[in-house]
PDB file of N, CA and C in Angstrom:
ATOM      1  N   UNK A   1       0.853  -1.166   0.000  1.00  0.00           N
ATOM      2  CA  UNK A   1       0.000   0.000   0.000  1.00  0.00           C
ATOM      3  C   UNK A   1       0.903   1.234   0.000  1.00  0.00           C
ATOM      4  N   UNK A   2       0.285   1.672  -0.684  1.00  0.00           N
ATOM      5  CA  UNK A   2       1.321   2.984  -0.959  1.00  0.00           C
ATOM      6  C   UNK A   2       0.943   4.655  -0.772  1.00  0.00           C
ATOM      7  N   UNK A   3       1.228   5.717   0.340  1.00  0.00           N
ATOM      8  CA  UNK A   3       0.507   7.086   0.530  1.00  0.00           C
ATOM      9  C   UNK A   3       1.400   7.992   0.665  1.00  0.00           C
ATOM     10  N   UNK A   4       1.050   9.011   0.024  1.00  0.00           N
ATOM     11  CA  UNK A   4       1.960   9.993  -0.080  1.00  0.00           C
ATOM     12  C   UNK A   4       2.974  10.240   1.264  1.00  0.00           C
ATOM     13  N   UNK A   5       4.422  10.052   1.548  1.00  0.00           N
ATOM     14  CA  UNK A   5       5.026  10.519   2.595  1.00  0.00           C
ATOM     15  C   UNK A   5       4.637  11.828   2.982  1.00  0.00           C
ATOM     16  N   UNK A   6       4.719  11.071   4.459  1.00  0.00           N
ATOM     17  CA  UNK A   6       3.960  12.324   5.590  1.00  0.00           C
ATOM     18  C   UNK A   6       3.018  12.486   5.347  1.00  0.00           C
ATOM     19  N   UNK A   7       1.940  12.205   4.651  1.00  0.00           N
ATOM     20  CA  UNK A   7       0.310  12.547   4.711  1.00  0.00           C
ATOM     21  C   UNK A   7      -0.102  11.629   6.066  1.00  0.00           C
ATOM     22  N   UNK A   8      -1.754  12.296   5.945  1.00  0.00           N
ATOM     23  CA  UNK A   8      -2.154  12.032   6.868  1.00  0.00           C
ATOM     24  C   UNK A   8      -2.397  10.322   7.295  1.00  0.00           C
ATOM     25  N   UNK A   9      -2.419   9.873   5.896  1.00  0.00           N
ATOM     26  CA  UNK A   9      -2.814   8.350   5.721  1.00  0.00           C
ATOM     27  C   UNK A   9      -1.758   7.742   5.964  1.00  0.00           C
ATOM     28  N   UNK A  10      -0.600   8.506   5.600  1.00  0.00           N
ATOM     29  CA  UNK A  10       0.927   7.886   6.094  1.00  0.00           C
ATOM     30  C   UNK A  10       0.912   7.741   6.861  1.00  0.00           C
ATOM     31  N   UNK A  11       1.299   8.615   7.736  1.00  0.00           N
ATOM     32  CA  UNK A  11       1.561   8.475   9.668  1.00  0.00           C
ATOM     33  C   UNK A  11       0.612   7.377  10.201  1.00  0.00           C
ATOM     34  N   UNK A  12      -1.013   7.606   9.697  1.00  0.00           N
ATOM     35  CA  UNK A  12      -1.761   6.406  10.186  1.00  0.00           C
ATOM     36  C   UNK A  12      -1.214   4.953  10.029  1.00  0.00           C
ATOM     37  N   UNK A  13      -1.567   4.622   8.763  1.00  0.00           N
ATOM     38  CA  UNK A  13      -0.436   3.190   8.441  1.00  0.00           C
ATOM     39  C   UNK A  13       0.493   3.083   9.168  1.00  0.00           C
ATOM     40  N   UNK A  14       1.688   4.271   9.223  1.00  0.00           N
ATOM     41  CA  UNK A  14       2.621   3.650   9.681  1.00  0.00           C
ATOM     42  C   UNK A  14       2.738   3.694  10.803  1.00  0.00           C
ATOM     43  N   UNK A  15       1.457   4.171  11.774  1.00  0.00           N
ATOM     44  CA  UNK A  15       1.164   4.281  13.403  1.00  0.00           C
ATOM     45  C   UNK A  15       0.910   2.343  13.453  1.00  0.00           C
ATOM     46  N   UNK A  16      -0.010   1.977  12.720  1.00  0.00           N
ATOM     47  CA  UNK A  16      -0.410   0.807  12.976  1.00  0.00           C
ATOM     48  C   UNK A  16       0.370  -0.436  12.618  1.00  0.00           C
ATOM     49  N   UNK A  17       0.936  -0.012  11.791  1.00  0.00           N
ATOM     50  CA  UNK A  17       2.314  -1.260  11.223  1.00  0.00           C
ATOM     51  C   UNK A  17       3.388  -1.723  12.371  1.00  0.00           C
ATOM     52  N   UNK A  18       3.594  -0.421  12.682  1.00  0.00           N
ATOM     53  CA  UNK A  18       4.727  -0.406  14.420  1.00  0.00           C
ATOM     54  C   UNK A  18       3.972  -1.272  15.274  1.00  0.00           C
ATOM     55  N   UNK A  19       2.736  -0.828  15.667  1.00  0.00           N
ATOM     56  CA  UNK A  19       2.378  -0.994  16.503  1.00  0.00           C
ATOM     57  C   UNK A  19       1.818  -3.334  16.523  1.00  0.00           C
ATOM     58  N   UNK A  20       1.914  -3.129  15.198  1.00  0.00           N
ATOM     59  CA  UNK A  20       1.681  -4.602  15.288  1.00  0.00           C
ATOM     60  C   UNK A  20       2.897  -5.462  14.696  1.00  0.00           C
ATOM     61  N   UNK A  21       4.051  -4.910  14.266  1.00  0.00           N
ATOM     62  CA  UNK A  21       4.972  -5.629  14.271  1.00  0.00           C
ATOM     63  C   UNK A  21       5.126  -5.754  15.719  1.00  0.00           C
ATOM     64  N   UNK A  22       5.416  -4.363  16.899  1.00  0.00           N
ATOM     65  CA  UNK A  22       5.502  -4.532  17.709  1.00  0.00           C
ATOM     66  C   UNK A  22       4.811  -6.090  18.852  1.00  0.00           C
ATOM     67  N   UNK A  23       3.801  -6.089  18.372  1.00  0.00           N
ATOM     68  CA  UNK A  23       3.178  -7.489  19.072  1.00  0.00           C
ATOM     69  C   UNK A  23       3.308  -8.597  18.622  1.00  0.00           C
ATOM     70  N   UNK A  24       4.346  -9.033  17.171  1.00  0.00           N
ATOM     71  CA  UNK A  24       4.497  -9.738  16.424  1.00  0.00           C
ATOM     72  C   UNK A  24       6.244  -9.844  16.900  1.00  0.00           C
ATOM     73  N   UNK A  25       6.571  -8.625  16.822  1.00  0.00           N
ATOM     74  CA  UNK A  25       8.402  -9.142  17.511  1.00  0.00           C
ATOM     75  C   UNK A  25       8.539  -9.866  18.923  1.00  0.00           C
ATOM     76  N   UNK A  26       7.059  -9.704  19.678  1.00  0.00           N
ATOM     77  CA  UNK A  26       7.051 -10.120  21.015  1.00  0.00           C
ATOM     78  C   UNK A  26       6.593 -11.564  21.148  1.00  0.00           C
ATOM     79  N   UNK A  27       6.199 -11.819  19.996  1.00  0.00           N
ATOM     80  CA  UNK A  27       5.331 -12.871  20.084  1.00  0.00           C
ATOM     81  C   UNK A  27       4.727 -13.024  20.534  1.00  0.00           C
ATOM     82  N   UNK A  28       3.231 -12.418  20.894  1.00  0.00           N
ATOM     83  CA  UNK A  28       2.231 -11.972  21.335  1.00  0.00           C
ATOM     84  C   UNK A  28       1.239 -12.853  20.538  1.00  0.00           C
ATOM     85  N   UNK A  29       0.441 -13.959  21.243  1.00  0.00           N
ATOM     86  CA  UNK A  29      -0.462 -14.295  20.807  1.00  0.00           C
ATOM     87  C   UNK A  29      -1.512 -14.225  20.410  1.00  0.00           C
ATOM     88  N   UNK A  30      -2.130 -13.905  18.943  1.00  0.00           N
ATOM     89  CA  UNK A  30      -2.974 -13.475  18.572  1.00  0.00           C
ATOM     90  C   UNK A  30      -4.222 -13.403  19.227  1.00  0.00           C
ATOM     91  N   UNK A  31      -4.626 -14.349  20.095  1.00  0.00           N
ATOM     92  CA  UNK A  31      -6.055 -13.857  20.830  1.00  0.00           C
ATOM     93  C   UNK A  31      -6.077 -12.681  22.107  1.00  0.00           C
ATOM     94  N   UNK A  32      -4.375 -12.549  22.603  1.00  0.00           N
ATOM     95  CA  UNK A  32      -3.947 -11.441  23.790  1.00  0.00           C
ATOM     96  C   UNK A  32      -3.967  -9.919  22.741  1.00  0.00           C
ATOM     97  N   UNK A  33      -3.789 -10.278  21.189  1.00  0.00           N
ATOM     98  CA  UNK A  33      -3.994  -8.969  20.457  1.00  0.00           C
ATOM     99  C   UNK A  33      -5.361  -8.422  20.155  1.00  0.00           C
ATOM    100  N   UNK A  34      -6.197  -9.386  19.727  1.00  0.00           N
ATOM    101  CA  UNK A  34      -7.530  -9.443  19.586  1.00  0.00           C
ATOM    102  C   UNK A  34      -8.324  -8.604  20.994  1.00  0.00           C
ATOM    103  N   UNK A  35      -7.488  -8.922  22.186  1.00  0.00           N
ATOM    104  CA  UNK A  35      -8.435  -8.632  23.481  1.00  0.00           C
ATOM    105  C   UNK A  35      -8.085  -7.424  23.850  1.00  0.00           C
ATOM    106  N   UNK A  36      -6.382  -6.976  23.369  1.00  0.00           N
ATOM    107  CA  UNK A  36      -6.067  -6.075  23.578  1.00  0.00           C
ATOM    108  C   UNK A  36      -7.279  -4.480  22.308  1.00  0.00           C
ATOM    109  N   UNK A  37      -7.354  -5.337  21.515  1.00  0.00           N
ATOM    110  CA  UNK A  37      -7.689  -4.036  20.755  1.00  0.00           C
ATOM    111  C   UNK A  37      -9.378  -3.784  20.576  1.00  0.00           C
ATOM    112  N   UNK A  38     -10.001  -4.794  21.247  1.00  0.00           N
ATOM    113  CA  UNK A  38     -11.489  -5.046  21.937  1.00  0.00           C
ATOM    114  C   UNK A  38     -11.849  -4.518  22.804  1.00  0.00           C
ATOM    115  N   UNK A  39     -10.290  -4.353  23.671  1.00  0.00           N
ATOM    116  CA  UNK A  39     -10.599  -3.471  25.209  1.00  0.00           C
ATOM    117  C   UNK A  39     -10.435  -1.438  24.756  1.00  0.00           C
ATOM    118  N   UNK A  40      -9.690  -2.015  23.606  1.00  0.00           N
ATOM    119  CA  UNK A  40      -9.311   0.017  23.421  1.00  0.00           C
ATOM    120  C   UNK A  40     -10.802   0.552  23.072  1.00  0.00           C
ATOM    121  N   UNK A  41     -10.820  -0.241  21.901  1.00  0.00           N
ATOM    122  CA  UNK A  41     -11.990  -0.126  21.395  1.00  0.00           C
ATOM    123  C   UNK A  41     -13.509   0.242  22.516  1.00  0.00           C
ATOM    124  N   UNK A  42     -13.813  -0.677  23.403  1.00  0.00           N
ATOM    125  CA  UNK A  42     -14.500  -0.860  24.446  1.00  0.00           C
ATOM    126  C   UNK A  42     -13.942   0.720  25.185  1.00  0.00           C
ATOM    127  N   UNK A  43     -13.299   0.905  25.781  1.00  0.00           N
ATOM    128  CA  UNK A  43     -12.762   2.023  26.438  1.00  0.00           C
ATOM    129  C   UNK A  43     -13.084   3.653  25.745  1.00  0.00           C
ATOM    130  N   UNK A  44     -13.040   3.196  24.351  1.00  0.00           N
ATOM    131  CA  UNK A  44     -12.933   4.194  23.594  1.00  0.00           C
ATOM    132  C   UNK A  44     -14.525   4.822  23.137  1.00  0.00           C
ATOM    133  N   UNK A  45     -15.245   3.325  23.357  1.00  0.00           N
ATOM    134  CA  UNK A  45     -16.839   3.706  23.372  1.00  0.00           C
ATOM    135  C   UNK A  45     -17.381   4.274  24.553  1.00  0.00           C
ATOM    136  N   UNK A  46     -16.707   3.774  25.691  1.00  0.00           N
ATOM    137  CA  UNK A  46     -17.096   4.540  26.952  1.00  0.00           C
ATOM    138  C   UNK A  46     -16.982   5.368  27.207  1.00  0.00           C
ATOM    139  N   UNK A  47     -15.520   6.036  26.563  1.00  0.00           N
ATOM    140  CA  UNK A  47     -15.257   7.807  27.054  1.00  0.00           C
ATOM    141  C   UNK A  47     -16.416   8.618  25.971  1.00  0.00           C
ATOM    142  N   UNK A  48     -16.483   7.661  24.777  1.00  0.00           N
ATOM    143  CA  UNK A  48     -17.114   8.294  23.946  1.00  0.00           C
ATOM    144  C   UNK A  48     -19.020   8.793  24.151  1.00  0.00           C
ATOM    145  N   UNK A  49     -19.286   7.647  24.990  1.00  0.00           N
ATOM    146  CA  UNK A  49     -21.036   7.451  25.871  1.00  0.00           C
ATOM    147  C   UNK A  49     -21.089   8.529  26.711  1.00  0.00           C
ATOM    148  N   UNK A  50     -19.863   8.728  27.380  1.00  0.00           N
ATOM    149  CA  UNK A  50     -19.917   9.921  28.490  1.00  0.00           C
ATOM    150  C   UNK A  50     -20.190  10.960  28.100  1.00  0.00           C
ATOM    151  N   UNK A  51     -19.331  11.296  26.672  1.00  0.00           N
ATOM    152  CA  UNK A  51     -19.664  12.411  26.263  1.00  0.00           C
ATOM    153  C   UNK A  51     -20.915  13.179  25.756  1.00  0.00           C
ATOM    154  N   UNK A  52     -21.198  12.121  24.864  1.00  0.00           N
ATOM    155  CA  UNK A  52     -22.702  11.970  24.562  1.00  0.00           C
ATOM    156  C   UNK A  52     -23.551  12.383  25.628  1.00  0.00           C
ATOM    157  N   UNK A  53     -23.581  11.742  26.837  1.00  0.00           N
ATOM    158  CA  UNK A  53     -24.662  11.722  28.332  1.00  0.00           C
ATOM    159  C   UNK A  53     -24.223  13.334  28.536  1.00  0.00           C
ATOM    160  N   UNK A  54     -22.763  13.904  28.646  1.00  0.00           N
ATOM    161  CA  UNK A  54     -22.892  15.670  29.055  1.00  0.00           C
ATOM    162  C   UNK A  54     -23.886  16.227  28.036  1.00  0.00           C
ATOM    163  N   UNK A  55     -23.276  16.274  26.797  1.00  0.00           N
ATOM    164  CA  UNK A  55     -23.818  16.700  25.919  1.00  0.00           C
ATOM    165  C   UNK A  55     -25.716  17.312  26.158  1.00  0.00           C
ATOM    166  N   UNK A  56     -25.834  15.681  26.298  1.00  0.00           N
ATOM    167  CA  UNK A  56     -27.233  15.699  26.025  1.00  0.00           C
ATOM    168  C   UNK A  56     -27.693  16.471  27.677  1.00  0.00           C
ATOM    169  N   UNK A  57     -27.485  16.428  28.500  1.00  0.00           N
ATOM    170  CA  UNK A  57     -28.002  17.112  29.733  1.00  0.00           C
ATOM    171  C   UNK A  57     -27.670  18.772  29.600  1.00  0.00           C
ATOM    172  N   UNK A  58     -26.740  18.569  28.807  1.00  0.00           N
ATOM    173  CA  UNK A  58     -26.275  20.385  29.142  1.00  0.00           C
ATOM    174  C   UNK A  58     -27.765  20.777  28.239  1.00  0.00           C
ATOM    175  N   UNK A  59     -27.844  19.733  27.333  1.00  0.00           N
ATOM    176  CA  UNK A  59     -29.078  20.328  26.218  1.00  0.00           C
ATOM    177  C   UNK A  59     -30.475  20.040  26.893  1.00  0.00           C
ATOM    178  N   UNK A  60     -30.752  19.162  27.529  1.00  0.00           N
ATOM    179  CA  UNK A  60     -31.515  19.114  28.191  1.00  0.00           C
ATOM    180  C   UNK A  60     -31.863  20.170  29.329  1.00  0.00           C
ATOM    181  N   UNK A  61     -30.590  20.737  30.435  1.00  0.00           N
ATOM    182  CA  UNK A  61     -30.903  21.395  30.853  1.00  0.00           C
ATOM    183  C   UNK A  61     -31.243  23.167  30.023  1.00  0.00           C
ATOM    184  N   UNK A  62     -30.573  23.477  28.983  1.00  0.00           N
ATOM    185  CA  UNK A  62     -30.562  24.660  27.852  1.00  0.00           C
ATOM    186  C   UNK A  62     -32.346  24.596  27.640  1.00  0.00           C
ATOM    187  N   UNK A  63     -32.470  23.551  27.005  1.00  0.00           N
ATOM    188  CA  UNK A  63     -34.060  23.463  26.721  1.00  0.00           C
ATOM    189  C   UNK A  63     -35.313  23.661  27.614  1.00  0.00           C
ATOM    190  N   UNK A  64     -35.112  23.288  28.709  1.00  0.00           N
ATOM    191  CA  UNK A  64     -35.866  23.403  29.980  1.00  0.00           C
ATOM    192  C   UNK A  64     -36.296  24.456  30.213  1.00  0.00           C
ATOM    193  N   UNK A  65     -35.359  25.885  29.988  1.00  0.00           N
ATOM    194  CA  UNK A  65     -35.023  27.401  30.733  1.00  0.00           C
ATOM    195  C   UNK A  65     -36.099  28.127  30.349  1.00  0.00           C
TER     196      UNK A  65
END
């Protein structure tokens, strides 16, 4: 796969290539990678729910007034 050096798609790729050779030089067993990136993921929906829940109360309380 091929993206223009230094674009934005670059750095991405090559954020994720590191990051899984990295678990591949360790020998990291594919289901400890799987759980690992289930849990970011998971984590990443939760900070993301929270936000949502302010959101919606600040609007809730805005609407109320």
């Amino acid at each position: 796969m091929y993206y223009k050096p230094y674009s934005q798609e670059w750095h991405r790729f090559r954020n994720l290539r590191e990051s899984l050779e990295a678990y591949l030089d360790e020998k990291i067993d594919p289901q400890d990678i799987v759980t690992d990136i289930l849990y970011i993921l998971e984590e990443r929906s939760h900070v993301a729910f929270a936000s949502y829940e302010q959101a919606e109360e600040l609007k809730n309380f805005l609407t109320d007034q």
